[in-house]
C-alpha atoms as a PDB file:
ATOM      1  CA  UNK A   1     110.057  -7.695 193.224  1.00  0.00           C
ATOM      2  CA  UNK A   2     107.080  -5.343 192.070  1.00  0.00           C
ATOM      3  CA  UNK A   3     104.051  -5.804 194.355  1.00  0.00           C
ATOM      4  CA  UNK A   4     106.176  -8.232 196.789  1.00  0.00           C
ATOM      5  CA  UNK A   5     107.957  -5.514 199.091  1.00  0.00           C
ATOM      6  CA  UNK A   6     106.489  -3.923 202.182  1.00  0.00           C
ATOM      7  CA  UNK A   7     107.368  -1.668 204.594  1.00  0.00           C
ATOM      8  CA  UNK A   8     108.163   2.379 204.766  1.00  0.00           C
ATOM      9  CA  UNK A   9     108.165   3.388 201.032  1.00  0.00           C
ATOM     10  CA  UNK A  10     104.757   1.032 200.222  1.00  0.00           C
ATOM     11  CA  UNK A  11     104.511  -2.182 197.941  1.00  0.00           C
ATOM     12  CA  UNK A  12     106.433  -0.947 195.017  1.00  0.00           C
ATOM     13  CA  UNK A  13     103.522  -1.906 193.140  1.00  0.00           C
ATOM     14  CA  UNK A  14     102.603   0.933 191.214  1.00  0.00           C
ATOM     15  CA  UNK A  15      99.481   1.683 192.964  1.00  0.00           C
ATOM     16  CA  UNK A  16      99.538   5.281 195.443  1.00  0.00           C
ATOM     17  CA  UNK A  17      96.135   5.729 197.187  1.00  0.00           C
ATOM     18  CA  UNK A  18      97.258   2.777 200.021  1.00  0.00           C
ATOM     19  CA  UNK A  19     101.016   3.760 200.009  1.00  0.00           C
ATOM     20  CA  UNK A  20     100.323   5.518 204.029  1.00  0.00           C
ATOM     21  CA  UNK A  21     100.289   1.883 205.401  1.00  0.00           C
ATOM     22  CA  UNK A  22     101.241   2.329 209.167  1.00  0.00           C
ATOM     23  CA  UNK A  23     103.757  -0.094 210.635  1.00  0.00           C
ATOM     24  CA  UNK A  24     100.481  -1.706 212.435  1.00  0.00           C
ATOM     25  CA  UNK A  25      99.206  -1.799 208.759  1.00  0.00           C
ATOM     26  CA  UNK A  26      96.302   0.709 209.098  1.00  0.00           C
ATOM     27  CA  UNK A  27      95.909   3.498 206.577  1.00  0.00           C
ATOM     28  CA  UNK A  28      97.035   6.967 207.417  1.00  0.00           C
ATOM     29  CA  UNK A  29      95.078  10.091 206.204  1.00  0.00           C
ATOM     30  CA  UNK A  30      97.794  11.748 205.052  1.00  0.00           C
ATOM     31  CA  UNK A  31     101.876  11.930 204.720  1.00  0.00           C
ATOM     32  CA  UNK A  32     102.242  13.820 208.178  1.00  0.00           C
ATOM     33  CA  UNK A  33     100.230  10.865 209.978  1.00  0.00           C
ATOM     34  CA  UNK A  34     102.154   8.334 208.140  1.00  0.00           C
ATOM     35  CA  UNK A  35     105.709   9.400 208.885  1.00  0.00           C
ATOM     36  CA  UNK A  36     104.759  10.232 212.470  1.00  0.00           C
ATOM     37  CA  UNK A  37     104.122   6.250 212.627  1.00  0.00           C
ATOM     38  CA  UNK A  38     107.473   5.026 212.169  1.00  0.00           C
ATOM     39  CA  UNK A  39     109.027   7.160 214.811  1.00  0.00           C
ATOM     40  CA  UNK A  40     110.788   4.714 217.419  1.00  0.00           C
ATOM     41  CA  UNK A  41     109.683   6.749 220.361  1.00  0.00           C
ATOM     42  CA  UNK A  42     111.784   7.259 223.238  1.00  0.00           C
ATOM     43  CA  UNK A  43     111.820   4.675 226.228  1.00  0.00           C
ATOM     44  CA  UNK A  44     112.252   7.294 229.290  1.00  0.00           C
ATOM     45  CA  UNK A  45     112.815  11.189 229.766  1.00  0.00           C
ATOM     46  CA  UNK A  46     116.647   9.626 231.717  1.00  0.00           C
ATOM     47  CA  UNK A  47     118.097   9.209 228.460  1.00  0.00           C
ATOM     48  CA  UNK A  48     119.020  12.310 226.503  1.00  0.00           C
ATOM     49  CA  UNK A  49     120.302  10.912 223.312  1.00  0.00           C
ATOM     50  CA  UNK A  50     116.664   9.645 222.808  1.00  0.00           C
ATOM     51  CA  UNK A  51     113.676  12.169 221.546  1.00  0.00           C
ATOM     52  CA  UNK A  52     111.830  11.861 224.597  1.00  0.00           C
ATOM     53  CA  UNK A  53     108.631  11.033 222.799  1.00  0.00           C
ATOM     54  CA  UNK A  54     105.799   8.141 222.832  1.00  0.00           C
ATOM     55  CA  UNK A  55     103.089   7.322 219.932  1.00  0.00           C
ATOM     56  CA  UNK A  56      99.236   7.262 221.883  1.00  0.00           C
ATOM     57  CA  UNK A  57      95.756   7.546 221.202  1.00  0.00           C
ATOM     58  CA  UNK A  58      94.491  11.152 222.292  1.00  0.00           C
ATOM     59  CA  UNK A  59      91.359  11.947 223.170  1.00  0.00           C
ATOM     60  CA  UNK A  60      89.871  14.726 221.030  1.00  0.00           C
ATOM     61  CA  UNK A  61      89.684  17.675 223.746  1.00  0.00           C
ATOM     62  CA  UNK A  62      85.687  18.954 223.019  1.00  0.00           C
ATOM     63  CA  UNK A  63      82.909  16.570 223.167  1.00  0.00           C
ATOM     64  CA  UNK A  64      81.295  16.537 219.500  1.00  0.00           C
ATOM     65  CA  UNK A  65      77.631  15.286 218.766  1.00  0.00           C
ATOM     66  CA  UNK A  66      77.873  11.955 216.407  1.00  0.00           C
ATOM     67  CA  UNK A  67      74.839   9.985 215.808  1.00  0.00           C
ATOM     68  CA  UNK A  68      72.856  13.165 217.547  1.00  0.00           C
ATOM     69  CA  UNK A  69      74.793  12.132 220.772  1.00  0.00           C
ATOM     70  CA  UNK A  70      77.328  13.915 223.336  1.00  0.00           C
ATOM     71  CA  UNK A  71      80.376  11.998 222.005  1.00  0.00           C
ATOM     72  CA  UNK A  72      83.538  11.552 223.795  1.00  0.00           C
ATOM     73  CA  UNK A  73      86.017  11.012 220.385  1.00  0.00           C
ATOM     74  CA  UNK A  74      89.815   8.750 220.556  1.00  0.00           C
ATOM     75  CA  UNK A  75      92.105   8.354 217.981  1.00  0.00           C
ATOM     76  CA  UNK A  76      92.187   5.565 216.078  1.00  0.00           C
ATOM     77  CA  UNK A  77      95.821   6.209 214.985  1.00  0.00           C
ATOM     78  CA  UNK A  78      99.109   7.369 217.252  1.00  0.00           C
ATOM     79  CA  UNK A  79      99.754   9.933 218.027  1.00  0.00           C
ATOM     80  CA  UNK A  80     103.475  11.582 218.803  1.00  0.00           C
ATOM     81  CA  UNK A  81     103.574  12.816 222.632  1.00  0.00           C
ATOM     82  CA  UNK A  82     105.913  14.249 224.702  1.00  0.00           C
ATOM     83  CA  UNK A  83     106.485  11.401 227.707  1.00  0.00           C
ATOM     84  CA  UNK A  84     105.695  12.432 231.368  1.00  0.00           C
ATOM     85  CA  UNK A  85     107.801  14.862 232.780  1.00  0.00           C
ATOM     86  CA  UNK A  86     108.318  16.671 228.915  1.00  0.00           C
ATOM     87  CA  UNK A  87     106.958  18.947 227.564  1.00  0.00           C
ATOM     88  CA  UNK A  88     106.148  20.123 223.503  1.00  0.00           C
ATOM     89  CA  UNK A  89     108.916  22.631 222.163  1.00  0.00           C
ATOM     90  CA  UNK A  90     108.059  22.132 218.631  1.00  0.00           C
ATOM     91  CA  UNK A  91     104.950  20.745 217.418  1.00  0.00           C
ATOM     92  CA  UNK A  92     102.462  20.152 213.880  1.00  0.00           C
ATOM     93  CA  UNK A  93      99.010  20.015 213.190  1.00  0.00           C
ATOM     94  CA  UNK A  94      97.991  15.841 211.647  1.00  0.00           C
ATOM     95  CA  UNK A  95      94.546  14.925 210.581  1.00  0.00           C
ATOM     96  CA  UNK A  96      93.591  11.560 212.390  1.00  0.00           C
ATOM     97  CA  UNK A  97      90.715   9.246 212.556  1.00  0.00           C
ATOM     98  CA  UNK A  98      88.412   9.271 215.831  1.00  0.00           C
ATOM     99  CA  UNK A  99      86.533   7.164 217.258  1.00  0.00           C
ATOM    100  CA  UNK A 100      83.353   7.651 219.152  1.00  0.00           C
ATOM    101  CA  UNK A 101      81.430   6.651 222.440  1.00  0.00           C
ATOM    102  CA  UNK A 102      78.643   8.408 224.071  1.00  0.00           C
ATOM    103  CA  UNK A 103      80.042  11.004 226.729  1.00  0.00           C
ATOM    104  CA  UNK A 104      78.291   9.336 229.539  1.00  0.00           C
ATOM    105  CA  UNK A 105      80.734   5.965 228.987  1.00  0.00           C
ATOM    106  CA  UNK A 106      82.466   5.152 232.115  1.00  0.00           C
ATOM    107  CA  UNK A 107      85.303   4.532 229.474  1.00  0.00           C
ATOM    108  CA  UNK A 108      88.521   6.563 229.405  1.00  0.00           C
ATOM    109  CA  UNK A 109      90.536   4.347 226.704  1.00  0.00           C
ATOM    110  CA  UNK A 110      88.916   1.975 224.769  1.00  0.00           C
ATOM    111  CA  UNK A 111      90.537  -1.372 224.233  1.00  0.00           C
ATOM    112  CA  UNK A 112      91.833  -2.351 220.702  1.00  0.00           C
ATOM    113  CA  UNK A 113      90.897   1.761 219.782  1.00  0.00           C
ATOM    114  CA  UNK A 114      93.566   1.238 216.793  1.00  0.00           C
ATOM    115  CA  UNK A 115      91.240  -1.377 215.599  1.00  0.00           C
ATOM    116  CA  UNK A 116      88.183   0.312 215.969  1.00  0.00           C
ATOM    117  CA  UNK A 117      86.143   2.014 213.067  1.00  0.00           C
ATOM    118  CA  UNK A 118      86.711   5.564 211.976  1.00  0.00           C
ATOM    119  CA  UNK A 119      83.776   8.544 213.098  1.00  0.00           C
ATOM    120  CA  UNK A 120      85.307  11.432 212.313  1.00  0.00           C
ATOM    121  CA  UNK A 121      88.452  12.945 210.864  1.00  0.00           C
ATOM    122  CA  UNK A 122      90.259  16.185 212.743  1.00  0.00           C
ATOM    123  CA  UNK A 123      93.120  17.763 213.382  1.00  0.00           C
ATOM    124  CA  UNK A 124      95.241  16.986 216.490  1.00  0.00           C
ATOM    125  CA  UNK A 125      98.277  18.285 217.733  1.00  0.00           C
ATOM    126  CA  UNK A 126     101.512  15.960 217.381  1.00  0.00           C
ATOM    127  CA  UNK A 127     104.610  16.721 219.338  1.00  0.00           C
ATOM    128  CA  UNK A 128     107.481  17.151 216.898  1.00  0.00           C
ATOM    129  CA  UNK A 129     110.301  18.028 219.725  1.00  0.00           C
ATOM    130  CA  UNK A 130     110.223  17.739 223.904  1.00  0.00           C
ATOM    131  CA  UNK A 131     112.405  19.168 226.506  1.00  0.00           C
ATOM    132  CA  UNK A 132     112.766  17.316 229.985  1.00  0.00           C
ATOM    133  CA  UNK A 133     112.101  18.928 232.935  1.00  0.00           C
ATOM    134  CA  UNK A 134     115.095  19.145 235.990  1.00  0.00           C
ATOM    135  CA  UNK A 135     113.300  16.882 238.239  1.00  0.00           C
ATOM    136  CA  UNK A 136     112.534  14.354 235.216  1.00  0.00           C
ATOM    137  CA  UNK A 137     116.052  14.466 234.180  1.00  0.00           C
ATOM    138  CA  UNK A 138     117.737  13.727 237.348  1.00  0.00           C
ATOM    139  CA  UNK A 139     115.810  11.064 238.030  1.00  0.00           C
END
């Protein structure tokens, strides 16, 4: 079966620099990134046996200059988030890939971002552990 398996521990192929293969089959920066991918995030903030969370492109919160332009940057991978109405208890720095545009673009998400081309690589903040709110949790 060597080199014929997929799936959360890599190929089994011998080979280590591609073993951070993402469920959507992109390659993860690091080991952080990559188990942060397989997290089955939670459906709603109603349901407390689930871990209230969601996997989402952020948008990197100060503009940077790429290409010697005002750059709006989005990740290119997902990111763990606490869903609406949650908030962060525990959380963990992950180095991500972002993605570009110029800061003037009308664009707040870009379509297909997970298949767009890496700019830059930076930290972000990933949500390791949410609490509901009152209001979100009677709902």
């Amino acid at each position: 079966m060597k080199g014929q398996t997929c799936g959360l521990c890599g190929r089994a192929d011998g080979e280590v620099r591609q073993e951070y293969r993402t469920p959507s089959g992109r390659l993860t920066k690091n080991a952080v990134s990559y188990a942060h991918s397989w997290v089955l995030p939670a459906e709603s903030c109603r349901d407390t046996t689930e871990c209230r969370m969601k996997l989402e492109s952020i948008q990197m919160e100060k503009q940077m200059n790429v290409h010697g332009q005002e750059s709006r940057c989005f990740s290119v991978e997902p990111v763990l988030r606490c869903l609406p109405g949650c908030f962060p208890v525990k959380t963990t720095a992950v180095t991500v890939g972002f993605h570009c545009v110029p800061a003037d673009s009308r664009q707040d998400r870009l379509p297909n971002i997970y298949d767009s081309s890496v700019d830059l690589w930076e930290t972000a903040e990933a949500h390791l552990a949410c609490s509901c709110t009152a209001q979100c949790a009677s709902l």
